[in-house]
N, C-alpha and C. Protein backbone atom coordinates (compact mmCIF):
# COMPACT_ATOMS: atom_id res chain seq x y z
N UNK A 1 93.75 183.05 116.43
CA UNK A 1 92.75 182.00 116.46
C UNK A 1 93.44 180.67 116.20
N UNK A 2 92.84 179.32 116.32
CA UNK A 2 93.56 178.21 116.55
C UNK A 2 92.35 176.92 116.66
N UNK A 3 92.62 176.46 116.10
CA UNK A 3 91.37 175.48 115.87
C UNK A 3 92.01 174.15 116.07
N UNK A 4 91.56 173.40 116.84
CA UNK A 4 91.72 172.57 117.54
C UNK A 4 91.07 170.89 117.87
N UNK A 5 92.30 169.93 117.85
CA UNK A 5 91.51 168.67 117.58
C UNK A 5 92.58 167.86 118.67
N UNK A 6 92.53 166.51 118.31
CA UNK A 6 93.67 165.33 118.56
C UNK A 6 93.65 164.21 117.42
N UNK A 7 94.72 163.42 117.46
CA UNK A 7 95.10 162.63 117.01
C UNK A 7 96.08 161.74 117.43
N UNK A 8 96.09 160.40 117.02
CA UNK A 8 97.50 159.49 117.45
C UNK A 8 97.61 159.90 119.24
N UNK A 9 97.01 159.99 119.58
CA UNK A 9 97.29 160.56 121.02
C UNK A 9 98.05 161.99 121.40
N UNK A 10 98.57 162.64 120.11
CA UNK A 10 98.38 164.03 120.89
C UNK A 10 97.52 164.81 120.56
N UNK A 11 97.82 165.74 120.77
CA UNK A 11 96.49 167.20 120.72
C UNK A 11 97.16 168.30 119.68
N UNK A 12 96.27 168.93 118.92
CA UNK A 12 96.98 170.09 118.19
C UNK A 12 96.31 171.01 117.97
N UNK A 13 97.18 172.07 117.80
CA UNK A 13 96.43 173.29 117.49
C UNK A 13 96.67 173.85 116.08
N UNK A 14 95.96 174.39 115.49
CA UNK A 14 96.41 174.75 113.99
C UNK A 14 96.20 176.39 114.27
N UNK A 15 96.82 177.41 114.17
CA UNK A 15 97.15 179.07 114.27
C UNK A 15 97.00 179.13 113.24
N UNK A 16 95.76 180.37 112.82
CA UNK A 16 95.92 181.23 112.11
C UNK A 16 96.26 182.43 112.28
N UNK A 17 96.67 183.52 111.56
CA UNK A 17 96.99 184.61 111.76
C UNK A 17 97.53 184.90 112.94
N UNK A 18 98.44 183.91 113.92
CA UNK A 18 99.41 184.22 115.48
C UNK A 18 100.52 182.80 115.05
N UNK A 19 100.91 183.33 116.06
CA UNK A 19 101.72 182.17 116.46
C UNK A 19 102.41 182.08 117.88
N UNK A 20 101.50 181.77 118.37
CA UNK A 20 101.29 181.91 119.82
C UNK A 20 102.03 180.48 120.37
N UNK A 21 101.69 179.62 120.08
CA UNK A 21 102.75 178.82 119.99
C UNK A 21 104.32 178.60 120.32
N UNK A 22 104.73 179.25 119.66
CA UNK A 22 105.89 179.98 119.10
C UNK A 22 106.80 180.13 120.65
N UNK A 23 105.85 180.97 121.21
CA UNK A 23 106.16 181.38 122.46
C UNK A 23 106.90 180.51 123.74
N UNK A 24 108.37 180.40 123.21
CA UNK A 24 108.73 179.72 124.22
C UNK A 24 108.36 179.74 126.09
N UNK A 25 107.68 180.79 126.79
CA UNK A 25 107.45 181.06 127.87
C UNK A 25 105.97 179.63 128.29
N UNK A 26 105.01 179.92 126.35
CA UNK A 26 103.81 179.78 126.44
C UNK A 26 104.07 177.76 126.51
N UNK A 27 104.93 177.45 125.36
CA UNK A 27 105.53 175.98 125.06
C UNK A 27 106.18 175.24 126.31
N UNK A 28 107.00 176.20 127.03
CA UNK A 28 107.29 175.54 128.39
C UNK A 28 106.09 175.15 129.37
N UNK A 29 105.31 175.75 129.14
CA UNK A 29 103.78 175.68 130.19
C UNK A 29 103.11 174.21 129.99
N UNK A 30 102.62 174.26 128.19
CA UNK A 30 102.00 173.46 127.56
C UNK A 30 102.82 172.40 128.06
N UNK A 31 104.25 171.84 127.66
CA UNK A 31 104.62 170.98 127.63
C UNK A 31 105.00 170.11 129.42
N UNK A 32 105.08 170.71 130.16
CA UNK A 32 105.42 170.22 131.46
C UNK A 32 104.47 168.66 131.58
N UNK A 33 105.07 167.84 131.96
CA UNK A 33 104.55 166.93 132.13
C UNK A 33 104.29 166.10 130.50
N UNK A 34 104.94 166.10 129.60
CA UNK A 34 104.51 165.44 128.56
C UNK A 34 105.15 166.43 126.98
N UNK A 35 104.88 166.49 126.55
CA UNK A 35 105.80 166.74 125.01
C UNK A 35 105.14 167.47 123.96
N UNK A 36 105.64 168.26 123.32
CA UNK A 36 105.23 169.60 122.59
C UNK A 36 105.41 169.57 121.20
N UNK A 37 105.28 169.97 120.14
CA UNK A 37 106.01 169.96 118.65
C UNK A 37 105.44 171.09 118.37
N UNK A 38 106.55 172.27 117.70
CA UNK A 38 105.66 173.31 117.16
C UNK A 38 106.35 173.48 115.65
N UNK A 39 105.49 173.54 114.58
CA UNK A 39 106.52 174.23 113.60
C UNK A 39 105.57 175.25 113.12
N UNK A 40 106.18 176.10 112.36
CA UNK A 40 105.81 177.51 112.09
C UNK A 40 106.07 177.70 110.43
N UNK A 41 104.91 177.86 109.96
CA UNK A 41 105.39 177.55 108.07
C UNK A 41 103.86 178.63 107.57
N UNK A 42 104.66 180.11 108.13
CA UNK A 42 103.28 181.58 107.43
C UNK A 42 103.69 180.96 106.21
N UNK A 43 103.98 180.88 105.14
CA UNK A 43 103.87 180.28 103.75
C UNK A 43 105.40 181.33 102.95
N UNK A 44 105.72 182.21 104.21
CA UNK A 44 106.93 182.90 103.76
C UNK A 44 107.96 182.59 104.81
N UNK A 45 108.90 182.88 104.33
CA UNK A 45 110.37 182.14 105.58
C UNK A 45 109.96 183.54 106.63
N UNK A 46 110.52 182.52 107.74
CA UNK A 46 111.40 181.77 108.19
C UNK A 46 110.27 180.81 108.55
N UNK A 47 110.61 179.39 108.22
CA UNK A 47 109.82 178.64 108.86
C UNK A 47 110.63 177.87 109.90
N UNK A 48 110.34 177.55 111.29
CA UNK A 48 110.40 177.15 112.50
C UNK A 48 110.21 176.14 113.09
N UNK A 49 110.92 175.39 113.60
CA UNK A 49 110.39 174.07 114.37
C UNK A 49 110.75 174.06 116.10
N UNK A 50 110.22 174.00 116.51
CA UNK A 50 110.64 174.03 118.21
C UNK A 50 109.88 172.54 119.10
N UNK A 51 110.37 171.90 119.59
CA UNK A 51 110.18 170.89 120.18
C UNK A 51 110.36 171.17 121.91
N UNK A 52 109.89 170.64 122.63
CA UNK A 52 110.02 170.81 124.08
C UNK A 52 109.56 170.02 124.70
N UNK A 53 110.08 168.85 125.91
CA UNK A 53 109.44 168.32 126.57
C UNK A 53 109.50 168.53 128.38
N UNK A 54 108.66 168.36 129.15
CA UNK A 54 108.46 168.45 130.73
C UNK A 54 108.82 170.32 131.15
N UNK A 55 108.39 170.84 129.96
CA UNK A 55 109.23 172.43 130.28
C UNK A 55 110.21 172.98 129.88
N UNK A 56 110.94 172.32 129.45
CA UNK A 56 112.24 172.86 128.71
C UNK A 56 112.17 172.71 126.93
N UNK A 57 112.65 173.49 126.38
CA UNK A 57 112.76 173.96 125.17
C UNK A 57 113.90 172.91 124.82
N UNK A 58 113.52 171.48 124.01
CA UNK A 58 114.64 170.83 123.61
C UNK A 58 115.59 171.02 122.57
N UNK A 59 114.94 171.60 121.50
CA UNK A 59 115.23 171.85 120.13
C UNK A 59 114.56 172.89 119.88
N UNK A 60 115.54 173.74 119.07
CA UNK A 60 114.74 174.81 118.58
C UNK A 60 115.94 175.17 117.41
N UNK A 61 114.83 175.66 115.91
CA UNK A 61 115.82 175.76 114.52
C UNK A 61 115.12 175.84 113.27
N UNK A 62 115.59 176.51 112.82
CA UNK A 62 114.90 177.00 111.65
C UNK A 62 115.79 175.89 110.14
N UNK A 63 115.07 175.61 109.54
CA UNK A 63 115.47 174.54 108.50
C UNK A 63 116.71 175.45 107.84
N UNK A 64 118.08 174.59 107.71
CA UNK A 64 118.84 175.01 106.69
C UNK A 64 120.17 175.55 107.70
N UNK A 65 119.81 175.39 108.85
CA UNK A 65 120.93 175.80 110.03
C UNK A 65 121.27 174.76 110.21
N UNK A 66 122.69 174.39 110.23
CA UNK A 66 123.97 173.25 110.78
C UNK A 66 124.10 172.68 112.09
N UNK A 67 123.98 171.54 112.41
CA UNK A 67 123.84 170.78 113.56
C UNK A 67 124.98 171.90 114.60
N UNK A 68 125.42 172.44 114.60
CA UNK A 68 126.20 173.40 115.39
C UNK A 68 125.94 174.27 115.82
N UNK A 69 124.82 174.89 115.23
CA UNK A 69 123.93 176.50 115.81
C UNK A 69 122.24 175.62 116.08
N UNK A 70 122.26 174.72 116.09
CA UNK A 70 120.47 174.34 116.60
C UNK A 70 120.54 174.94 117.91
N UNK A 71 119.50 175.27 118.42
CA UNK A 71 119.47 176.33 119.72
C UNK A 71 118.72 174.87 120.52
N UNK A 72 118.22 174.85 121.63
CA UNK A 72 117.69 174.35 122.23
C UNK A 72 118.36 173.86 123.68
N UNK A 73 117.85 173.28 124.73
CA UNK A 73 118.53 172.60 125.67
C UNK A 73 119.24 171.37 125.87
N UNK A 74 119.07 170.88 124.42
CA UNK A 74 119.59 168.98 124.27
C UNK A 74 119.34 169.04 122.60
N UNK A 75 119.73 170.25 121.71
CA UNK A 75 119.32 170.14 120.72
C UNK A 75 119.79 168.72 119.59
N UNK A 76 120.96 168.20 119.99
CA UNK A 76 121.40 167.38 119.53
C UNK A 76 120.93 165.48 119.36
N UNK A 77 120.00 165.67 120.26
CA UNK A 77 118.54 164.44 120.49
C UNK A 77 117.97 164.97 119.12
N UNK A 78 118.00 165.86 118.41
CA UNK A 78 117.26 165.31 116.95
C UNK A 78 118.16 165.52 116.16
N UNK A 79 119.31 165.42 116.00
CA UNK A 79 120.30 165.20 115.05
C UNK A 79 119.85 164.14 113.95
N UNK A 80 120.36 163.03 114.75
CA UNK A 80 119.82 161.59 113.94
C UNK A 80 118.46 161.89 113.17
N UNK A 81 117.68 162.37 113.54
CA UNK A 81 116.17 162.36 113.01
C UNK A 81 116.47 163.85 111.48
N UNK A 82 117.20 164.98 111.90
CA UNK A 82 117.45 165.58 110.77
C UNK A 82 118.23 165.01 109.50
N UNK A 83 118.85 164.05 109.99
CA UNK A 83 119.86 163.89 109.04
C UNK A 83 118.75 162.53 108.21
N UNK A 84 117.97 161.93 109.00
CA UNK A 84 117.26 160.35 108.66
C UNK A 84 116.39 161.34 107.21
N UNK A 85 116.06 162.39 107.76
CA UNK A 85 114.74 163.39 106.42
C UNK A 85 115.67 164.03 105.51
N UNK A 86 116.64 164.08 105.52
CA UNK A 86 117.69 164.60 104.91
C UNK A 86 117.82 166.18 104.95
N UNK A 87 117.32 166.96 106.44
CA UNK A 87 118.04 168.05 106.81
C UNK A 87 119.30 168.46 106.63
N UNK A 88 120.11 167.42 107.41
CA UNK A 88 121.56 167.78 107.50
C UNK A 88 121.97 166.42 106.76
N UNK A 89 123.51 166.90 106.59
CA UNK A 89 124.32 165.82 106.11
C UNK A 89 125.06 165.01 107.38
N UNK A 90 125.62 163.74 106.66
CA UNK A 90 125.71 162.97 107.53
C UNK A 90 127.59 163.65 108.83
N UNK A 91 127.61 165.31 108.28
CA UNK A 91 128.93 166.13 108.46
C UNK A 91 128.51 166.77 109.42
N UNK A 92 126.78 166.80 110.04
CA UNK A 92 126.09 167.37 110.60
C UNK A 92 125.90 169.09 109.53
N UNK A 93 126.39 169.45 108.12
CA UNK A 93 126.19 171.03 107.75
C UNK A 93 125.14 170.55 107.14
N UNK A 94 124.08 171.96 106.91
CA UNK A 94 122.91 171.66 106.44
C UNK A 94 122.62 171.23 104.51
N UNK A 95 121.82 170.33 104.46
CA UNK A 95 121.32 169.28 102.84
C UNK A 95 121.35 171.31 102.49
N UNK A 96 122.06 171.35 101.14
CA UNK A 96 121.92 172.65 100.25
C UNK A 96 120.49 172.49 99.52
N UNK A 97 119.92 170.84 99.42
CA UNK A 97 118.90 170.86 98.47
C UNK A 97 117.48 170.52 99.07
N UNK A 98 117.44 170.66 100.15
CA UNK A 98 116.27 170.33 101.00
C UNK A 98 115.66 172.00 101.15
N UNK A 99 114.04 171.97 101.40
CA UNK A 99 113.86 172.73 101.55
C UNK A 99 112.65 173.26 102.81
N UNK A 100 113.10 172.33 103.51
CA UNK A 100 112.43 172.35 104.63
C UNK A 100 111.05 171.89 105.31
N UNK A 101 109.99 172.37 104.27
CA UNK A 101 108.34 171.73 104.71
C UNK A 101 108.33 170.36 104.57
N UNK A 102 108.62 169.88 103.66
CA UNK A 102 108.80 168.16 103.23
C UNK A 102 109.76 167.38 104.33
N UNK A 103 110.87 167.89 104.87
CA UNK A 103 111.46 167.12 105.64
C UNK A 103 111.08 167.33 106.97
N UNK A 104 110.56 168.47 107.27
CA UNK A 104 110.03 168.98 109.14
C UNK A 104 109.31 167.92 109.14
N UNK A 105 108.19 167.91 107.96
CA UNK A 105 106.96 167.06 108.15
C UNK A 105 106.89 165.69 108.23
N UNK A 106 108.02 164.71 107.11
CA UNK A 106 108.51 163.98 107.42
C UNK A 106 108.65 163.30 108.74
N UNK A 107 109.73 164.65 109.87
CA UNK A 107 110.32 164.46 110.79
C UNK A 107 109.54 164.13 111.86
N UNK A 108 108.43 164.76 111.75
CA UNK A 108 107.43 164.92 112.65
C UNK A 108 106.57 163.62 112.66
N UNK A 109 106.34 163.04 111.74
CA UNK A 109 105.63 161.12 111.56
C UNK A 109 106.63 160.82 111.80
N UNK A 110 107.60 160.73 111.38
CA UNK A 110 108.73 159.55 111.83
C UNK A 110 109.04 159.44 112.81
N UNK A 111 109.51 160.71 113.91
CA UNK A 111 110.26 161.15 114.91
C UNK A 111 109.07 160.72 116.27
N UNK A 112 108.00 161.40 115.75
CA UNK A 112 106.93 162.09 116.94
C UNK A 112 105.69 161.12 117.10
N UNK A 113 105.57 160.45 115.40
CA UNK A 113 104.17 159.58 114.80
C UNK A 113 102.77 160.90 114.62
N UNK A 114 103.23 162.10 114.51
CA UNK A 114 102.92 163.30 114.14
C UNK A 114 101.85 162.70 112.88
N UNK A 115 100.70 162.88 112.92
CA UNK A 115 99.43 163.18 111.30
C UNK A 115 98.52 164.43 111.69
N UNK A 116 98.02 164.50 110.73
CA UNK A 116 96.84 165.68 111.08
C UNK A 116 95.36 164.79 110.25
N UNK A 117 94.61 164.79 110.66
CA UNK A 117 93.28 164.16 110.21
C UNK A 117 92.81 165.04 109.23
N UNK A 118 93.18 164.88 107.93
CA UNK A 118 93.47 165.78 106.85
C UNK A 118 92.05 166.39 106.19
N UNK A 119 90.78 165.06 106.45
CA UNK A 119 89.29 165.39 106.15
C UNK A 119 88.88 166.73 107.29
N UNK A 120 89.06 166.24 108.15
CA UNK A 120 89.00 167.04 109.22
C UNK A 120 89.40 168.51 108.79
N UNK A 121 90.67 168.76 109.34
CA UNK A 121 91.33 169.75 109.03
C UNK A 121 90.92 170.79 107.37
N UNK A 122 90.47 169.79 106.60
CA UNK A 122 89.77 170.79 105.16
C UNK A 122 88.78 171.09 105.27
N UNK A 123 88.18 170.07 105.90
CA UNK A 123 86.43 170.09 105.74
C UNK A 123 85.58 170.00 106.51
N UNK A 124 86.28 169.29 107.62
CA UNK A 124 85.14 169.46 108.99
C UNK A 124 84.93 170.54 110.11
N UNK A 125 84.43 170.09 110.91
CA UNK A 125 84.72 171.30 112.26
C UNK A 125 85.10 170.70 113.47
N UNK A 126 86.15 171.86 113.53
CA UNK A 126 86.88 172.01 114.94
C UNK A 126 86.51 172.96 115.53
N UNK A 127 86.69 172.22 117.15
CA UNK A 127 86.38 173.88 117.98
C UNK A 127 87.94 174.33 118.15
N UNK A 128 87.50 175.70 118.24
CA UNK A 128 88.35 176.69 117.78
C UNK A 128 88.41 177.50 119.47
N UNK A 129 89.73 178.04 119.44
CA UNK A 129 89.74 179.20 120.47
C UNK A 129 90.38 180.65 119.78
N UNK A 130 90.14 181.67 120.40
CA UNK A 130 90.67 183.19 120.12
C UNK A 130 91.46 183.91 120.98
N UNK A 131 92.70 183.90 120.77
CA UNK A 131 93.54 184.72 121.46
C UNK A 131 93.47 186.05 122.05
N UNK A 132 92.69 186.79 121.26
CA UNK A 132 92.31 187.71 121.35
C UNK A 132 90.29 188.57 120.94
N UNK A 133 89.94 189.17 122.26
CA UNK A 133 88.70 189.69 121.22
C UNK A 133 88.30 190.37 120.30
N UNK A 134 87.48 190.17 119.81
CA UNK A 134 87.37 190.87 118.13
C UNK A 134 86.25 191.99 118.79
């Protein structure tokens, strides 16, 4: 399930219990023609960030991995932006004292202009879709 709004001019989905998202096949689709952000934070590791724009998977990396193993197709277009939240060091190896939710999120206003309409999101209603039937 995934409940669903916009903001700042993009659109988001909030997953519960999936992460459908996730799905690089599904992220290449979404993103064609315009730009994607996914991060992935079940409240237990591994938490995930994957970025993609016009179809291709730009970035993809899990917090605490070294500018040298980021996976993606141009993963190195968010270098600068990991190192600005203090992901990585300025050696490109990953901050030992960062711990990931605080700086993705960071990354994501700074980088993207990324918010979530926070009244909203606690207290109001969104329409929602279901991945699957119950």
């Amino acid at each position: 399930m995934a409940r669903l709004g916009t903001r700042g001019g993009w659109a988001f989905a909030l997953e519960h219990w999936s992460a459908e998202g996730m799905d690089h096949r599904i992220l290449r689709e979404v993103s064609r023609g315009t730009e994607a952000v996914v991060y992935l934070n079940a409240g237990v590791p591994p938490r995930w960030f994957r970025y993609a724009e016009d179809g291709r998977v730009v970035a993809d990396f899990e917090p605490g991995v070294e500018a040298a193993h980021l996976g993606g197709e141009d993963p190195g277009r968010l270098v600068p932006a990991l190192r600005e939240v203090g992901l990585l060091l300025p050696d490109g190896t990953s901050a030992p004292d960062a711990d990931g939710e605080d700086e993705i999120l960071a990354m994501g206003e700074r980088r993207f202009g990324l918010t979530l309409p926070r009244d909203a999101v606690e207290h109001g209603t969104l329409a929602a879709v279901s991945f699957a039937p119950f």
